[in-house]
Protein backbone atom coordinates (compact mmCIF):
# COMPACT_ATOMS: atom_id res chain seq x y z
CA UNK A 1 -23.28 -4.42 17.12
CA UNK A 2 -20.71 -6.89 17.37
CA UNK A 3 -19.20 -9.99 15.34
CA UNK A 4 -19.11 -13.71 16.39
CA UNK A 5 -16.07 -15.53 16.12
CA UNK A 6 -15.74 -19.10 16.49
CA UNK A 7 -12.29 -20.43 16.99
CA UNK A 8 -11.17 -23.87 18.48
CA UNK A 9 -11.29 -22.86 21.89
CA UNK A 10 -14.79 -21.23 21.52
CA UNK A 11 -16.43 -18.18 20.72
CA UNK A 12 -15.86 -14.72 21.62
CA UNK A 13 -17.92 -11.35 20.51
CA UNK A 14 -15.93 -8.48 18.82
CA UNK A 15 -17.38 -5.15 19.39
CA UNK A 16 -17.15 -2.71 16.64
CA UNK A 17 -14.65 -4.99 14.51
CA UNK A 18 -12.66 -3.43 11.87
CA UNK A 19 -10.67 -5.03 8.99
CA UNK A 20 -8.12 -3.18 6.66
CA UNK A 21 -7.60 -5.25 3.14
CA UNK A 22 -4.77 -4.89 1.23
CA UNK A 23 -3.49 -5.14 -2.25
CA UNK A 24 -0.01 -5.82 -2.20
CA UNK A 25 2.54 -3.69 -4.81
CA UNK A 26 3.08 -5.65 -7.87
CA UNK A 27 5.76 -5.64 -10.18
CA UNK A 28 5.73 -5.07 -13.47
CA UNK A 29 7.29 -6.41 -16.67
CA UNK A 30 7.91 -3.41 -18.72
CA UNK A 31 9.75 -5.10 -21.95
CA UNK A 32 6.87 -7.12 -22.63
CA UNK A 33 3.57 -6.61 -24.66
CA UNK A 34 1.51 -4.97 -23.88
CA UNK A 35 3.93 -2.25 -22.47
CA UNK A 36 3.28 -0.69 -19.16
CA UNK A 37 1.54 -2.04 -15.62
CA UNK A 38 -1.82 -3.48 -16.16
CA UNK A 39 -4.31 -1.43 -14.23
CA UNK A 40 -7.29 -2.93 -12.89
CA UNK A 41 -10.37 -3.03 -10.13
CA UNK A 42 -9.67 -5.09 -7.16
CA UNK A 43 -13.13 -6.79 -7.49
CA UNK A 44 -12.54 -9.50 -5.33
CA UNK A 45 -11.18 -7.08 -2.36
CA UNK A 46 -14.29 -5.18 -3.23
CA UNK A 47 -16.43 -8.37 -3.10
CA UNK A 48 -15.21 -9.24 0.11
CA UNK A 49 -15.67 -5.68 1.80
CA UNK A 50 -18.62 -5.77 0.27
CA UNK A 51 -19.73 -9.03 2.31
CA UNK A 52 -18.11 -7.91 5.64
CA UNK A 53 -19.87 -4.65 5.74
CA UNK A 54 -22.81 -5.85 5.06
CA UNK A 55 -22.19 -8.65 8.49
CA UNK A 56 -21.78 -4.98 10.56
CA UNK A 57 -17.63 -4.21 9.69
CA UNK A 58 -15.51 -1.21 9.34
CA UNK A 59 -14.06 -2.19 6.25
CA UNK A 60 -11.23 -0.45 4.59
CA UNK A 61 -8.89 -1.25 1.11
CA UNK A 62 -5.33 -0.47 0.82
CA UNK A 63 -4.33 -0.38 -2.64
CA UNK A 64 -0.72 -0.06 -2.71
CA UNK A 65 -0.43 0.54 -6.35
CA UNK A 66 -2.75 3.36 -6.49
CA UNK A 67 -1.33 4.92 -2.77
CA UNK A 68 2.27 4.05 -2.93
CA UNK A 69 4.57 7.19 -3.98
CA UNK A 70 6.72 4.98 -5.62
CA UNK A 71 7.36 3.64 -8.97
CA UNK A 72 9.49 1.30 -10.53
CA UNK A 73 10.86 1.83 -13.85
């Protein structure tokens, strides 16, 4: 199955397309209430992947604050 993309110079067909959609880091303001990051669903990167594999995409989600092995303090 492929994807149709339509660009200014025309069309062209995208066999098995894949898309990788990323939250970027984030940083936090620890002084200020309430205290800590704010943790939360991406529901609009979920929304979206949600969309694209239904249209026939590989769809994958990055979340840098969950996979990073990093923190900031």
């Amino acid at each position: 199955m492929g994807i149709r993309i339509n660009n200014m110079k025309g069309s062209t067909n995208i066999k098995d397309p894949k898309v990788l959609l990323i939250r970027p880091p984030q940083l936090f303001y620890y002084g200020s209430w309430p205290i800590g990051p704010r943790l939360s669903v991406p529901t609009g990167l979920i929304a979206i992947a949600s969309y694209l594999q239904k249209k026939g995409v590989d769809v994958s989600i990055y979340d840098s604050f969950v996979e990073s092995n990093s923190s900031h303090k």
